[in-house]
Protein backbone atom coordinates (compact mmCIF):
# COMPACT_ATOMS: atom_id res chain seq x y z
CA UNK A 1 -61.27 -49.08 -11.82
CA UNK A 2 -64.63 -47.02 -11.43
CA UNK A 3 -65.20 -43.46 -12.06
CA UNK A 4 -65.74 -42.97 -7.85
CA UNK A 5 -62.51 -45.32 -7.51
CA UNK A 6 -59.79 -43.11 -10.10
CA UNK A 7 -61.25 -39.81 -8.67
CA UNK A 8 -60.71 -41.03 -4.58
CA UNK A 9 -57.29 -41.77 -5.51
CA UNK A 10 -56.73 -38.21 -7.40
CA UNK A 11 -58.42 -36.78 -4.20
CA UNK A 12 -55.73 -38.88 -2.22
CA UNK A 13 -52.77 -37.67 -4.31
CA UNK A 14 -53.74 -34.39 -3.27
CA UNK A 15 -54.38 -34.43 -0.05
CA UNK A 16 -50.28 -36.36 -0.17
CA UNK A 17 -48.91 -33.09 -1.44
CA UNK A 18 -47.14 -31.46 1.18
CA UNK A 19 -49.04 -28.57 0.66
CA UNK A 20 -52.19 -30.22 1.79
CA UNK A 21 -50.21 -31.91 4.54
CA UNK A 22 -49.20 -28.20 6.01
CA UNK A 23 -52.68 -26.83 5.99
CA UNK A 24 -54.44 -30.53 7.51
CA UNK A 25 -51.98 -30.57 10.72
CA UNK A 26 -53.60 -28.91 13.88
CA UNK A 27 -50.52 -26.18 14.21
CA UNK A 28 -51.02 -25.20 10.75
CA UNK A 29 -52.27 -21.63 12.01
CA UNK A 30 -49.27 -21.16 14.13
CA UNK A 31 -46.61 -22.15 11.52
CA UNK A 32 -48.85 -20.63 8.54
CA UNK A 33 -48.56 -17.27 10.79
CA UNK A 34 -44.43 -17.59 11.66
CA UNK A 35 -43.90 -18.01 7.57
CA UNK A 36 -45.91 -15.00 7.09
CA UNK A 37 -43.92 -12.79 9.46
CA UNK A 38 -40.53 -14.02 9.02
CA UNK A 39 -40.32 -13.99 5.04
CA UNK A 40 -42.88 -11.87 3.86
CA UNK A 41 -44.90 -11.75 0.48
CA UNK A 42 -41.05 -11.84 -1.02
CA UNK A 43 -39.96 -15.03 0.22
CA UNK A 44 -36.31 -13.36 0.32
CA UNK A 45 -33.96 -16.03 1.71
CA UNK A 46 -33.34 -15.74 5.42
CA UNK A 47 -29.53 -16.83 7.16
CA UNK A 48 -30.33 -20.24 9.44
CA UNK A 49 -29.20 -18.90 12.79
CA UNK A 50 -31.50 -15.49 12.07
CA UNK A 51 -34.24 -17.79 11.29
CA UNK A 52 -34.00 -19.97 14.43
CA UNK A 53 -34.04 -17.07 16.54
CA UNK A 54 -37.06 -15.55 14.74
CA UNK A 55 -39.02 -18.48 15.32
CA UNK A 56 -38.14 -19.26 19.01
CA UNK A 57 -39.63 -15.15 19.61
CA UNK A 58 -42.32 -15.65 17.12
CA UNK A 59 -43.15 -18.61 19.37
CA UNK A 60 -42.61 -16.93 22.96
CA UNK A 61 -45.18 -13.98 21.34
CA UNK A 62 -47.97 -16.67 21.11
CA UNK A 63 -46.45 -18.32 24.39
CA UNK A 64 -47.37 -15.00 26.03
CA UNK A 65 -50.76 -15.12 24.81
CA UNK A 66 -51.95 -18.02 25.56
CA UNK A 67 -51.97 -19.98 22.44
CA UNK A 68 -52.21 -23.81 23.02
CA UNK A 69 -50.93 -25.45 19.55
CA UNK A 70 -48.02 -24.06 20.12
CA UNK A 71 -45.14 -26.83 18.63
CA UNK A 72 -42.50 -27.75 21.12
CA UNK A 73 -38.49 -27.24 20.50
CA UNK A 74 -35.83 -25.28 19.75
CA UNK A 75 -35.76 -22.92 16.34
CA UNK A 76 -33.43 -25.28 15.06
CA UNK A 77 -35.04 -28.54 15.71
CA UNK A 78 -38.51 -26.82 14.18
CA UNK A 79 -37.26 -26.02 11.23
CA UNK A 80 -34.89 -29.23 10.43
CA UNK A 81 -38.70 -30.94 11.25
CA UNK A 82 -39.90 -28.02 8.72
CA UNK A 83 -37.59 -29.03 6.36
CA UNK A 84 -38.58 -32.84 6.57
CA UNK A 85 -42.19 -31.58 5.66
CA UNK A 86 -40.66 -29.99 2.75
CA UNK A 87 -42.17 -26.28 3.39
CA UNK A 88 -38.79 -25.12 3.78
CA UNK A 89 -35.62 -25.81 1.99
CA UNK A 90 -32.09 -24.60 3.41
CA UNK A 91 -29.30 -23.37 0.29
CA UNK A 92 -26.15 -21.39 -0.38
CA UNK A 93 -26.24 -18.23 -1.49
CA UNK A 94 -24.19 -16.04 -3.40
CA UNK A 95 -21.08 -15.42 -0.96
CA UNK A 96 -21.85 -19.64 0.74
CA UNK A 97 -23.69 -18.83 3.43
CA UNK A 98 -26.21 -21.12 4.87
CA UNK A 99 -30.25 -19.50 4.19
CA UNK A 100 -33.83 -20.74 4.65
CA UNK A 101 -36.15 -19.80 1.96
CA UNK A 102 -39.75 -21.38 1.88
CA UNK A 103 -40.53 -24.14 -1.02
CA UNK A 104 -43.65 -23.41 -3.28
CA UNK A 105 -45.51 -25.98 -1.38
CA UNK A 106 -45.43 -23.54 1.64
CA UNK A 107 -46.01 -20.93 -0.54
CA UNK A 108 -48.95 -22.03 -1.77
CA UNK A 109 -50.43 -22.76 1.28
CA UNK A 110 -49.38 -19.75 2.66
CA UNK A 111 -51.80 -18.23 -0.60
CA UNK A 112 -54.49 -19.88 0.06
CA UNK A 113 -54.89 -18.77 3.40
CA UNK A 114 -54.71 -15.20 2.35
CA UNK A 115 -57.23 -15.71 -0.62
CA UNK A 116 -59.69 -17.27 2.05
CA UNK A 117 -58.54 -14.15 4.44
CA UNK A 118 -59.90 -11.61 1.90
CA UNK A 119 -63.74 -10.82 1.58
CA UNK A 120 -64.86 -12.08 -1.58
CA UNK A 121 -67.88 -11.78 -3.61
CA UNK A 122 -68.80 -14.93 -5.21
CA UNK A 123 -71.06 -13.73 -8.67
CA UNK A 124 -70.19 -10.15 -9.70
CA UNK A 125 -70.43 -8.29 -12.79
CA UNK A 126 -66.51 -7.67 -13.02
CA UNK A 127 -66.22 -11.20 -12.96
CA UNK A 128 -68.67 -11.73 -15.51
CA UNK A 129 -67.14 -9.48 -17.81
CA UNK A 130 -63.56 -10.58 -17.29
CA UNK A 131 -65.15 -13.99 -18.51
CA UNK A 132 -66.40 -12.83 -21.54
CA UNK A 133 -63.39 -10.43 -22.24
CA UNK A 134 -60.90 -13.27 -21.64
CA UNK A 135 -63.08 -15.61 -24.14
CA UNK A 136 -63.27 -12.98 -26.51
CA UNK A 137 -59.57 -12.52 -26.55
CA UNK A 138 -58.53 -15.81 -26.25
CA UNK A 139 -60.97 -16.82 -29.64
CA UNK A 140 -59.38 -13.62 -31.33
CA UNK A 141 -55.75 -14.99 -30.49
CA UNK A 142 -56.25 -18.71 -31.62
CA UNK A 143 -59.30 -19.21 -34.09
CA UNK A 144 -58.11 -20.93 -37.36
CA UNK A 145 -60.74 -19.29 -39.46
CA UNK A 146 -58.59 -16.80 -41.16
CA UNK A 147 -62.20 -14.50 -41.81
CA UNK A 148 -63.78 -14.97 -38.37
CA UNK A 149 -60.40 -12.95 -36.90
CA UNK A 150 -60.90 -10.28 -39.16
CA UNK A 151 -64.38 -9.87 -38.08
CA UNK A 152 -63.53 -10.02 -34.70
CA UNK A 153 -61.28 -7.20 -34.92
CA UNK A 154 -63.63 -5.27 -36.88
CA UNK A 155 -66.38 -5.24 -34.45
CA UNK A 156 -63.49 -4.60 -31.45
CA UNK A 157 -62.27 -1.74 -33.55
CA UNK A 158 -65.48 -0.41 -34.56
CA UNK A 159 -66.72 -0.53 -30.36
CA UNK A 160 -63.63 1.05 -29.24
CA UNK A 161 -64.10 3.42 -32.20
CA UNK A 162 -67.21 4.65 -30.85
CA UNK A 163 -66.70 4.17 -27.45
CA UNK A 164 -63.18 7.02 -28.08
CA UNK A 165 -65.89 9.39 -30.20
CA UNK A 166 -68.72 9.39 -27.43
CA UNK A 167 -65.82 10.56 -24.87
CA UNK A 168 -64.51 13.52 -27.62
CA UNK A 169 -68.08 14.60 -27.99
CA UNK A 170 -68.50 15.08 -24.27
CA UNK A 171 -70.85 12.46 -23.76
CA UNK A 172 -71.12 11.27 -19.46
CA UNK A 173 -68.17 9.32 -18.53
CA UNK A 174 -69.64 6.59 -16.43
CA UNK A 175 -67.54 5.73 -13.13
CA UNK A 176 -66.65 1.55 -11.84
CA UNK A 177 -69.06 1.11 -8.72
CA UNK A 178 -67.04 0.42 -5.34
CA UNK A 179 -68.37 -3.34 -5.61
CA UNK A 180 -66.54 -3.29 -9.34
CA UNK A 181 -63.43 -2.15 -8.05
CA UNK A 182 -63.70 -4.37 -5.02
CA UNK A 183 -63.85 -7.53 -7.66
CA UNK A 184 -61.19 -5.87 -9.64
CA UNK A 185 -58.40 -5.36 -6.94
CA UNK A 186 -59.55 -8.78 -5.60
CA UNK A 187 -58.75 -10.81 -8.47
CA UNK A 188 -55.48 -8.59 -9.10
CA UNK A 189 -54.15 -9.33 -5.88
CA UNK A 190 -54.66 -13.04 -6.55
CA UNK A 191 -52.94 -13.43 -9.46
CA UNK A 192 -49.77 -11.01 -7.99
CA UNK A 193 -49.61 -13.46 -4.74
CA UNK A 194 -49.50 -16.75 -7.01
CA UNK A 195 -46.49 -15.10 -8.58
CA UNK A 196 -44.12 -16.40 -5.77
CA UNK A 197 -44.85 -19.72 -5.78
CA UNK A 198 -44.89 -20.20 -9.36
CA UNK A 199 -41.18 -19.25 -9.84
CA UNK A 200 -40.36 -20.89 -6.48
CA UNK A 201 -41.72 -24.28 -8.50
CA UNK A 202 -39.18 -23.35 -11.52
CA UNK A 203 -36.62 -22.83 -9.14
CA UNK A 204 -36.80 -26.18 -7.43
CA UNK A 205 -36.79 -28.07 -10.63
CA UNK A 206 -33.77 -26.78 -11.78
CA UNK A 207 -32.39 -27.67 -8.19
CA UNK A 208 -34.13 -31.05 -9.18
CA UNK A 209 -32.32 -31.56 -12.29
CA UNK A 210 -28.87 -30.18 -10.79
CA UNK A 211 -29.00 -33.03 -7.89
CA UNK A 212 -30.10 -35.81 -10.47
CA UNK A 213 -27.13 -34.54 -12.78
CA UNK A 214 -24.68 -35.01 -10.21
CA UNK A 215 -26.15 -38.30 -9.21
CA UNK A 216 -25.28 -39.47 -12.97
CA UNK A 217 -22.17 -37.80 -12.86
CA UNK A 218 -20.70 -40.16 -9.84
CA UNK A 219 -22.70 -43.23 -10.60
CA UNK A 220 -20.83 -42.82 -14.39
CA UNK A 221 -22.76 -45.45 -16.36
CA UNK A 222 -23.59 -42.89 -18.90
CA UNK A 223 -21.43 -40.61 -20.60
CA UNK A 224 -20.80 -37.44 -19.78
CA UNK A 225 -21.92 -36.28 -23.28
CA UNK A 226 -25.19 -38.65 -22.79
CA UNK A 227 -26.03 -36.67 -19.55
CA UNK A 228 -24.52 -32.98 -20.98
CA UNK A 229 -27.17 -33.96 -23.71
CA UNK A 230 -30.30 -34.81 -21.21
CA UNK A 231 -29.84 -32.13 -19.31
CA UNK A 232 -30.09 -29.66 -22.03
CA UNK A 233 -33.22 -31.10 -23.10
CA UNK A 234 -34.71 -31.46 -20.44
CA UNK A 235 -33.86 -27.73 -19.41
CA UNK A 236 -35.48 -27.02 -22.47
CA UNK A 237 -38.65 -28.80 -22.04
CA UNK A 238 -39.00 -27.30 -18.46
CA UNK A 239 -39.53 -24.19 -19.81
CA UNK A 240 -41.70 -25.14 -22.98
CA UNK A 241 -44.02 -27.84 -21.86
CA UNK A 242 -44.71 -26.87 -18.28
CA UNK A 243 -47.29 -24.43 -17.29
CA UNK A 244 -44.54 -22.77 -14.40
CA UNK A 245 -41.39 -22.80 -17.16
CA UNK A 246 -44.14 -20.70 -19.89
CA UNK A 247 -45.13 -18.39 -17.37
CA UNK A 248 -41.16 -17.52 -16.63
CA UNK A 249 -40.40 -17.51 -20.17
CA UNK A 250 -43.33 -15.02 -20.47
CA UNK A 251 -42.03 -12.98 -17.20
CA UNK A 252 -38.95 -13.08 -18.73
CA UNK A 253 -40.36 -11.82 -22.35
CA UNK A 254 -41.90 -8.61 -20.19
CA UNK A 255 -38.89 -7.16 -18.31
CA UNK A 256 -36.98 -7.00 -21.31
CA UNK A 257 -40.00 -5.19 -23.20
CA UNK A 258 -39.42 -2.08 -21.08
CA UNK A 259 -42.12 0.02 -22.81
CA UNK A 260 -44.49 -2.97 -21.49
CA UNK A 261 -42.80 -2.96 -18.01
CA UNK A 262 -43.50 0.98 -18.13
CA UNK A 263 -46.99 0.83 -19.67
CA UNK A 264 -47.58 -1.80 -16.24
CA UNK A 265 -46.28 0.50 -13.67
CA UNK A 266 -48.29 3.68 -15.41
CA UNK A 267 -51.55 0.99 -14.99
CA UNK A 268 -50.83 -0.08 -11.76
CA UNK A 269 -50.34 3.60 -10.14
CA UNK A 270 -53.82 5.05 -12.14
CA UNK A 271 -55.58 2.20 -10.31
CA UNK A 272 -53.82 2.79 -6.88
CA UNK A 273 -54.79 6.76 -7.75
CA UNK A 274 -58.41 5.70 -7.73
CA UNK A 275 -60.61 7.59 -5.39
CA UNK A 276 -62.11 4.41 -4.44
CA UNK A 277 -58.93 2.42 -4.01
CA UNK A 278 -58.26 4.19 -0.49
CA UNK A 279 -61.27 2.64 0.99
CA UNK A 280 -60.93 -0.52 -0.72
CA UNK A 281 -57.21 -1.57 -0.49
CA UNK A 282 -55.06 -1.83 2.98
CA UNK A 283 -51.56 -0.55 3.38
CA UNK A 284 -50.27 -4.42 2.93
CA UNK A 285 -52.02 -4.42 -0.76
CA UNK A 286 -51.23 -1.33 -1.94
CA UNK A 287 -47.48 -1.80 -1.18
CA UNK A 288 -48.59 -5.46 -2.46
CA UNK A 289 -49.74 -3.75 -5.95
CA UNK A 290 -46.76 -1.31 -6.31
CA UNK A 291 -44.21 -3.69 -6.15
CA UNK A 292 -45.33 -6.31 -8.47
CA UNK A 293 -42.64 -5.51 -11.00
CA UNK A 294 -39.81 -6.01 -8.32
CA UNK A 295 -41.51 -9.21 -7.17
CA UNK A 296 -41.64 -10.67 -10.71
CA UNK A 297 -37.42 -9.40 -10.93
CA UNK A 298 -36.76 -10.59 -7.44
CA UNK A 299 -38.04 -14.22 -8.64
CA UNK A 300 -36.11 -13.79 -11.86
CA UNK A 301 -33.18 -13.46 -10.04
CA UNK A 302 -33.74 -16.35 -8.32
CA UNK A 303 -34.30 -18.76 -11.07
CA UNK A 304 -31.69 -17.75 -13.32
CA UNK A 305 -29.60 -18.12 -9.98
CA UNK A 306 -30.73 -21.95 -9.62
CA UNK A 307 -30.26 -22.47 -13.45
CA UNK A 308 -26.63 -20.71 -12.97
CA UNK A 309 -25.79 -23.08 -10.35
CA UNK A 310 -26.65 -26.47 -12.70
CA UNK A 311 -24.13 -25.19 -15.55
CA UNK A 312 -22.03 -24.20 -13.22
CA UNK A 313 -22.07 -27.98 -12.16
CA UNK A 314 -21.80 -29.00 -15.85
CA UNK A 315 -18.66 -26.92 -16.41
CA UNK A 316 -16.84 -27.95 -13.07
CA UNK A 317 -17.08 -31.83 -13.95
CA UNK A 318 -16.10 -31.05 -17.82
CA UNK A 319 -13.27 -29.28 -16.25
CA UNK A 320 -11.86 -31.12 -13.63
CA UNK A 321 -13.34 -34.84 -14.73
CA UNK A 322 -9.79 -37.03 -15.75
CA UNK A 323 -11.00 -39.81 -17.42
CA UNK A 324 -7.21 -41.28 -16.84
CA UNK A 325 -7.20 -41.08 -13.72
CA UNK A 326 -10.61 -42.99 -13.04
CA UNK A 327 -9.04 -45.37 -15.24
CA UNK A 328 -6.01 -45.96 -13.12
CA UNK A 329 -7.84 -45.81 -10.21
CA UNK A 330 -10.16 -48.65 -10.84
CA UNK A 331 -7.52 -51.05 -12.95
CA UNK A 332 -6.15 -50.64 -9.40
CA UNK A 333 -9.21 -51.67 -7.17
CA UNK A 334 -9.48 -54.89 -9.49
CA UNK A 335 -5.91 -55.60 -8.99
CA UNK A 336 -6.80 -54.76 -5.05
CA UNK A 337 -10.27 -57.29 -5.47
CA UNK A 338 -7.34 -60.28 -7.42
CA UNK A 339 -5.39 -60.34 -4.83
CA UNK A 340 -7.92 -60.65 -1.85
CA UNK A 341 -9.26 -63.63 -4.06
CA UNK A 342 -6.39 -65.32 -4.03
CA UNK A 343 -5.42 -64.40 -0.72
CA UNK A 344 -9.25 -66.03 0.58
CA UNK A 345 -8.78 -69.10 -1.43
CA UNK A 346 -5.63 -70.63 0.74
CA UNK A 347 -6.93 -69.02 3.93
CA UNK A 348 -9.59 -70.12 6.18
CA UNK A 349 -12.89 -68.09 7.36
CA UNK A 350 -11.34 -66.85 10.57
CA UNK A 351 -8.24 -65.08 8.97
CA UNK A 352 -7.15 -61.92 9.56
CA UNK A 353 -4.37 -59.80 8.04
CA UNK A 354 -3.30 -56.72 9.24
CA UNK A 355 -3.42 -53.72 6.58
CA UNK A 356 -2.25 -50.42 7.09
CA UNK A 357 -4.34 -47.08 6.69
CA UNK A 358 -1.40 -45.31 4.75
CA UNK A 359 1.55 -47.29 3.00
CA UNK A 360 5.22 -47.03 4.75
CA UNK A 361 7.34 -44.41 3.68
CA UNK A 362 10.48 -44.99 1.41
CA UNK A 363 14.13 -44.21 3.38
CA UNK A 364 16.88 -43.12 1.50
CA UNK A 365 20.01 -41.72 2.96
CA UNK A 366 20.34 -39.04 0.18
CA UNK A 367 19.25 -38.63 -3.19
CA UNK A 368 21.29 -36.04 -5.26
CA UNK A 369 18.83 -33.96 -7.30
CA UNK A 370 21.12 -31.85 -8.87
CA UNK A 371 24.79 -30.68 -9.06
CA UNK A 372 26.06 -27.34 -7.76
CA UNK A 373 26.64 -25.09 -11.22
CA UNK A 374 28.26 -21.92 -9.98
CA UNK A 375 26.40 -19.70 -12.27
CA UNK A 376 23.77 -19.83 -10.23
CA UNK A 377 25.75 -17.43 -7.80
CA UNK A 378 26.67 -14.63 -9.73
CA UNK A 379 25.20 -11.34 -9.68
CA UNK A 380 23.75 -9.23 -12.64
CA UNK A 381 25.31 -6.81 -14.40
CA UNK A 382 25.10 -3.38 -12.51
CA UNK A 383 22.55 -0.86 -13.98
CA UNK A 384 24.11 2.00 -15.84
CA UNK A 385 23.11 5.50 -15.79
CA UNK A 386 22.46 6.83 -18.85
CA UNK A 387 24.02 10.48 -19.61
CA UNK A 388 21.48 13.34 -18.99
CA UNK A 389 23.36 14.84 -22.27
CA UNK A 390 22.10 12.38 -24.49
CA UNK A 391 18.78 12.65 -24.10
CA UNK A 392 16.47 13.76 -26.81
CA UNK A 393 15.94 18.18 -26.87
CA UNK A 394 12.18 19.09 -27.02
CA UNK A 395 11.05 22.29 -27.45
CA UNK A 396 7.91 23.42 -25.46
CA UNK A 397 6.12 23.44 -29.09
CA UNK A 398 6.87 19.99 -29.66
CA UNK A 399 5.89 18.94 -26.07
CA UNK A 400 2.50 20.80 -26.40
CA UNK A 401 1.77 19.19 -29.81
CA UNK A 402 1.81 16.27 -27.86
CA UNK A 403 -0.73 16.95 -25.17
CA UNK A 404 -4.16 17.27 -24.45
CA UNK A 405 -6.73 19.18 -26.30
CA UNK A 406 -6.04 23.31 -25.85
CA UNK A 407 -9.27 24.54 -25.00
CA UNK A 408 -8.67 28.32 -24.20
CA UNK A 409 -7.95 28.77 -28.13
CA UNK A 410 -10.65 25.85 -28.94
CA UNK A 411 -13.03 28.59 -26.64
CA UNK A 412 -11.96 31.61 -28.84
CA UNK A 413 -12.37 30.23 -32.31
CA UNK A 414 -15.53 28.67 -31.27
CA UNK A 415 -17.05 32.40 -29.94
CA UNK A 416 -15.93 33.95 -33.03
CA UNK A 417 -17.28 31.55 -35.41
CA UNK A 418 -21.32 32.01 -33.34
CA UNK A 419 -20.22 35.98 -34.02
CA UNK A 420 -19.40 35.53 -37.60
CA UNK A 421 -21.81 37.15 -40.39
CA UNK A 422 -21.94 33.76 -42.09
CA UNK A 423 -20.99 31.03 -39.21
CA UNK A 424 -20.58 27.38 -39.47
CA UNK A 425 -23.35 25.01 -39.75
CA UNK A 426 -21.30 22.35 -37.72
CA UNK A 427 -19.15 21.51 -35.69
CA UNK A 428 -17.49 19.57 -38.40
CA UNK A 429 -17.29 22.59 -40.55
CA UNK A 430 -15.72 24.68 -38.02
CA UNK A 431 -13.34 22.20 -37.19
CA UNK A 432 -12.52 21.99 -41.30
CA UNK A 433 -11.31 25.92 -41.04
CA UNK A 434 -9.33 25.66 -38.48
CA UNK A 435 -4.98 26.57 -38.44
CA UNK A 436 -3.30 23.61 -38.51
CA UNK A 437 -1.91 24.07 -34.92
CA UNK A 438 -5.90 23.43 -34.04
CA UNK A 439 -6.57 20.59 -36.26
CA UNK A 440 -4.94 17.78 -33.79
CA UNK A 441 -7.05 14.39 -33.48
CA UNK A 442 -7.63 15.53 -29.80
CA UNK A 443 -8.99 18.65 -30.47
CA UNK A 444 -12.14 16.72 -31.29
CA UNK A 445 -12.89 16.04 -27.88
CA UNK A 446 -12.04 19.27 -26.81
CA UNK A 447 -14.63 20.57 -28.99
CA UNK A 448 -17.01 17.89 -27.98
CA UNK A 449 -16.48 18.77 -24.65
CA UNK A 450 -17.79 22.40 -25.14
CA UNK A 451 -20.20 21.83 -27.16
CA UNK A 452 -21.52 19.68 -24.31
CA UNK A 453 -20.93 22.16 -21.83
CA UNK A 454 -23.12 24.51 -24.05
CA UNK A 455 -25.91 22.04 -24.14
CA UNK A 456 -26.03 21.21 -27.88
CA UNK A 457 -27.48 18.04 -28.79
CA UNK A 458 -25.60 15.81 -32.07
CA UNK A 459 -27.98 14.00 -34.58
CA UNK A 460 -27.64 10.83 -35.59
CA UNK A 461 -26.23 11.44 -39.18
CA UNK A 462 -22.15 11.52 -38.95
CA UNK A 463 -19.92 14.45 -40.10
CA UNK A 464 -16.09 14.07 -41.07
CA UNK A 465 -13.21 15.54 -39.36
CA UNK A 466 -10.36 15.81 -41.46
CA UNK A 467 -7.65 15.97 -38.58
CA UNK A 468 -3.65 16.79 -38.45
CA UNK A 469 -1.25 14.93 -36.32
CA UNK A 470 2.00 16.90 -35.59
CA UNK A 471 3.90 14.80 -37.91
CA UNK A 472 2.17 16.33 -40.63
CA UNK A 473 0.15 12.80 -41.28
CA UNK A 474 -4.09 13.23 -41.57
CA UNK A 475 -6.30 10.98 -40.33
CA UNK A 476 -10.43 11.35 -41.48
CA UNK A 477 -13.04 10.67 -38.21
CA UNK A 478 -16.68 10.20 -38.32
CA UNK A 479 -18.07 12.03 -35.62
CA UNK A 480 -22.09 12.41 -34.89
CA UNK A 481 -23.42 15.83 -36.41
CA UNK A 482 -23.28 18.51 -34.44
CA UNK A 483 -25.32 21.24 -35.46
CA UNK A 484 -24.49 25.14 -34.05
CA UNK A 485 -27.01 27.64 -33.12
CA UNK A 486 -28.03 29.83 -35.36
CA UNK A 487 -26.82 33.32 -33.19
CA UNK A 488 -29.72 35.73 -34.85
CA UNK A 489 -32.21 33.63 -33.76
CA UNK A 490 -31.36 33.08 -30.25
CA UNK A 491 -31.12 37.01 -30.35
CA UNK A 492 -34.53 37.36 -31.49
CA UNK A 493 -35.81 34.69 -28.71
CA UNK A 494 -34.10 36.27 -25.86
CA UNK A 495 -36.41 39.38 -25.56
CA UNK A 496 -39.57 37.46 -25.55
């Protein structure tokens, strides 16, 4: 095949993708423009019967304005037809019910509409730069020459160096041009509105995989190990050797850094606290921008959702599969296949028998199941009442000992100790010198708790608490270290 030959039929294989096939169809504006107001830059799933009615007003609203490529039919019919076209793709969710949510084909289109909606310069120097920055970086990150990374972090450290001096010093802080920022935001909002459609591709591959598993599962010519097996490997190379599994991986990687996920919102709000960002961005993008971290959780969700679902499916077969059973009922299918054999061998072509649906029940005048054993009649031995006189005396002492943590004396011995010439260093240490009576394990939270009350923070060293029970038994706790104020200071603070 020639050169001009191979690259028409890669230009064909595109122009097959459904996304392609949205944008090429004359009512792509209209439908393009009823995805964008019914689910949003979220894509958040939308219940079937609120979708059809959203589409049959979204319709009417064009209707009523004299828009010609309008499609013809009922919200239902439309999106079934949708559905066909694979832009949209109908699922359970959580509590079963029946939603819409659009496929990353539809996504993608609906993108690339907004890309081409945008003004956008075509050579600029923020472009330029972010070329030679992402080179730079990208050399830094993978060269095998050992010494030619060490030089290129010298000379980075060595610019930002002086760059951080000449700003100490005073030196004119030069300010991004509007048309920098401009290219800036521009390219930022690209990369935030691919985000959608990238996990929406993750997402439908593990729906993929879960619908091929299941076909194995019923066709059974493999074992269910062999397919436990592929699946896991192939769930596995989904997310190392495709670009859309690495980029979830690395979404993934970033919400649980949460000093990263903090150090992105603190970047994202200085650039929305631009001066020039009010002239630049729209109320769509801004909101756009500030909820880029919930758009890369929300699609999260989502795909661990979808990869939920396919184990789910793996444990539900382990669990209910019964290998005996599938065994009995095919041994009696063959016996079922014998027997019509037979039967069509000593019949002619134009036989009939008649079979019924359900087999005939068995009548039997009685069948004894079990004889009558009197025991089963007679009653249980009456409850007795024990004697209030033999129950146990306690004395109000004993009762207490028993109790919860006394915290009006806890109160006192804690105010005298912070009014002592020498007081404790610790809790721990006040806790040591206490009477016996005072010495309970509960009393520990009772100290705890006013010591919290107080506002006193614990370190993270431990302290022991050598602690009484009532039954004259000790028990040793590590608690974290409590350190009390030092009263003499606090009463030289308090004037100023």
């Amino acid at each position: 095949m020639s050169e001009i030959a191979s690259e028409l039929a890669r230009v064909k294989g595109a122009f097959a993708q459904p996304t392609l096939t949205l944008l090429h169809q004359r009512q792509a504006p209209v439908v393009i423009t009823i995805f964008r107001a019914a689910f949003g830059r979220n894509n958040k799933p939308i219940p079937t019967a609120r979708l059809h009615s959203q589409v049959e007003e979204h319709l009417a609203g064009m209707r009523a304005v004299s828009e010609e490529d309008v499609p013809t039919g009922s919200g239902r019919d439309l999106c079934h037809r949708w559905m066909r076209g694979q832009w949209l793709v109908r699922s359970l969710d959580e509590l079963g019910n029946e939603v819409y949510s659009l496929t990353s084909h539809a996504q993608q289109a609906l993108e690339l509409v907004k890309n081409l909606a945008r003004d956008r310069a075509t050579l600029s120097e923020h472009r330029i730069a972010t070329i030679l920055g992402t080179v730079r970086r990208f050399n830094a990150e993978a060269n095998p020459d050992r010494g030619a990374r060490v030089a290129l972090l010298d000379e980075e450290i060595s610019r930002l160096t002086a760059e951080r001096d000449r700003l100490v010093e005073g030196a004119e802080l030069p300010s991004a041009s509007e048309d920098y920022m401009l290219e800036g935001f521009t390219e930022l909002l690209s990369l935030v509105s691919a985000l959608p459609s990238d996990f929406a591709r993750v997402e439908e591959r593990f729906a993929t995989i879960r619908g091929e598993i299941l076909a194995a599962f019923r066709a059974e010519d493999r074992p269910a190990g062999e397919v436990i097996d592929d699946y896991l490997a192939r769930a596995d190379a989904l997310m190392t050797a495709t670009p859309e599994g690495r980029a979830f991986e690395g979404a993934f990687a970033l919400l649980r850094d949460e000093e990263l996920v903090g150090r992105l919102r603190e970047d994202l709000g200085a650039l929305l606290d631009h001066p020039l960002s009010a002239a630049i961005l729209a109320d769509a993008d801004r909101a756009e921008l500030r909820g880029t971290v919930r758009l890369v959780r929300d699609g999260l969700d989502r795909v661990l959702a979808q990869r939920s679902r396919v184990t789910a499916t793996l444990k539900e077969y382990i669990v209910s599969h019964d290998a005996a059973r599938d065994r009995e009922l095919e041994r009696t299918l063959r016996q079922v296949e014998s027997e019509l054999m037979t039967w069509m061998a000593t019949t002619g072509p134009r036989a009939t028998h008649d079979v019924p649906l359900l087999p005939l029940r068995a009548s039997v005048d009685h069948l004894r199941e079990r004889f009558y054993d009197p025991a089963d009649d007679v009653l249980p031995d009456p409850i007795s009442v024990a004697d209030p006189d033999e129950a146990p005396r306690l004395s109000l002492g004993e009762l207490k000992a028993q109790g919860g943590p006394q915290l009006g004396p806890l109160r006192q011995r804690l105010e005298d100790a912070l009014r002592d010439i020498v007081p404790a260093d610790t809790l721990g240490e006040l806790f040591d010198g206490l009477e016996p009576a005072l010495r309970r394990p509960v009393e520990i939270f009772g100290l705890l708790h006013l010591a919290a009350d107080r506002d006193w923070t614990t370190e993270d060293v431990l302290e022991t608490f050598a602690a009484l029970r009532p039954d004259g038994s000790t028990r040793t706790f590590a608690v974290p270290r409590t350190p009390l104020p030092d009263p003499d200071l606090e009463h030289q603070e308090s004037p100023a």
